[in-house]
Protein backbone atom coordinates (compact mmCIF):
# COMPACT_ATOMS: atom_id res chain seq x y z
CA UNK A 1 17.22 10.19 0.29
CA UNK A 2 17.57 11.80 -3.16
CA UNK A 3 14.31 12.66 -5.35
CA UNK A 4 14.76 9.60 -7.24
CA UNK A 5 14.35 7.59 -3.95
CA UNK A 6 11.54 9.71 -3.18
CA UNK A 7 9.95 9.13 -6.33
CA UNK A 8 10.53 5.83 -6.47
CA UNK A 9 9.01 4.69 -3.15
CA UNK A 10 5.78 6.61 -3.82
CA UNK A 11 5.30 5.18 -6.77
CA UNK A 12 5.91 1.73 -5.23
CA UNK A 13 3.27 2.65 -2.91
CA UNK A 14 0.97 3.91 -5.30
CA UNK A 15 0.93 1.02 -7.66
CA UNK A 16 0.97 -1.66 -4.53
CA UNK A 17 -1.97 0.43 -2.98
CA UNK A 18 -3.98 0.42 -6.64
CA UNK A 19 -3.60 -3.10 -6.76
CA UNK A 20 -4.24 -4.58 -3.32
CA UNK A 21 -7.16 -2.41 -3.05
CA UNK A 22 -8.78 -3.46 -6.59
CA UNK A 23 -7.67 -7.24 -5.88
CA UNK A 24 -9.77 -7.15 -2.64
CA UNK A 25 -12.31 -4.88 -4.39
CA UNK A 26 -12.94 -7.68 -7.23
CA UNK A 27 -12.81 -11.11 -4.40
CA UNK A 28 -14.34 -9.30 -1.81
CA UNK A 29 -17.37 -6.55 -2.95
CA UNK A 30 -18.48 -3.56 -1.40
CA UNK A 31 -19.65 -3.23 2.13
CA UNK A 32 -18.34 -1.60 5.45
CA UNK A 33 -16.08 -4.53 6.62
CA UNK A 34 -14.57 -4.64 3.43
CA UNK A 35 -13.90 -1.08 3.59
CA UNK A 36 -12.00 -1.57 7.11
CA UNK A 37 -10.15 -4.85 6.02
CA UNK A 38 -8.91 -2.93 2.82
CA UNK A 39 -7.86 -0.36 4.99
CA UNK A 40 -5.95 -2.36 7.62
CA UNK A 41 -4.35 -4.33 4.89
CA UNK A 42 -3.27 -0.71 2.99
CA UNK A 43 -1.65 0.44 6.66
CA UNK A 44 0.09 -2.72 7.09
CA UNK A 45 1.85 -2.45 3.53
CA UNK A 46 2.29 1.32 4.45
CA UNK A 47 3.99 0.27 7.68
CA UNK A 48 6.33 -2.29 5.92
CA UNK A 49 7.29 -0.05 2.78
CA UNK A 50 8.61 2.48 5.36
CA UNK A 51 10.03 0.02 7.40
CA UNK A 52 11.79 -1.20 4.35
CA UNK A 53 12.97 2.45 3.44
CA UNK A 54 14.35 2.90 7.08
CA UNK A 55 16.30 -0.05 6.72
CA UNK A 56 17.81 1.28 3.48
CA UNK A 57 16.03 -0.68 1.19
């Protein structure tokens, strides 16, 4: 992978992360469940951006 690759994919993961998290922040509140869904749902896009990388994406 070249830097622009690199670069690229992190900040595909940064924006996707911002925005799932604040989506679920505004429908959902605060609390501790909410805390462990957003994070569940943050590793599963995690998981599927890198499996989309590995697959050359």
């Amino acid at each position: 992978m070249d830097p622009g690759e690199i670069f690229g994919a992190i900040a595909t993961f940064v924006v996707g992360a911002i925005v799932i998290l604040s989506l679920l922040g505004v429908s959902i509140g605060s609390g501790i469940m909410d805390i462990a869904t957003s994070i569940l749902i943050f590793a599963f896009v995690v998981a599927v951006i890198v499996g989309l990388l590995s697959e050359g994406f």
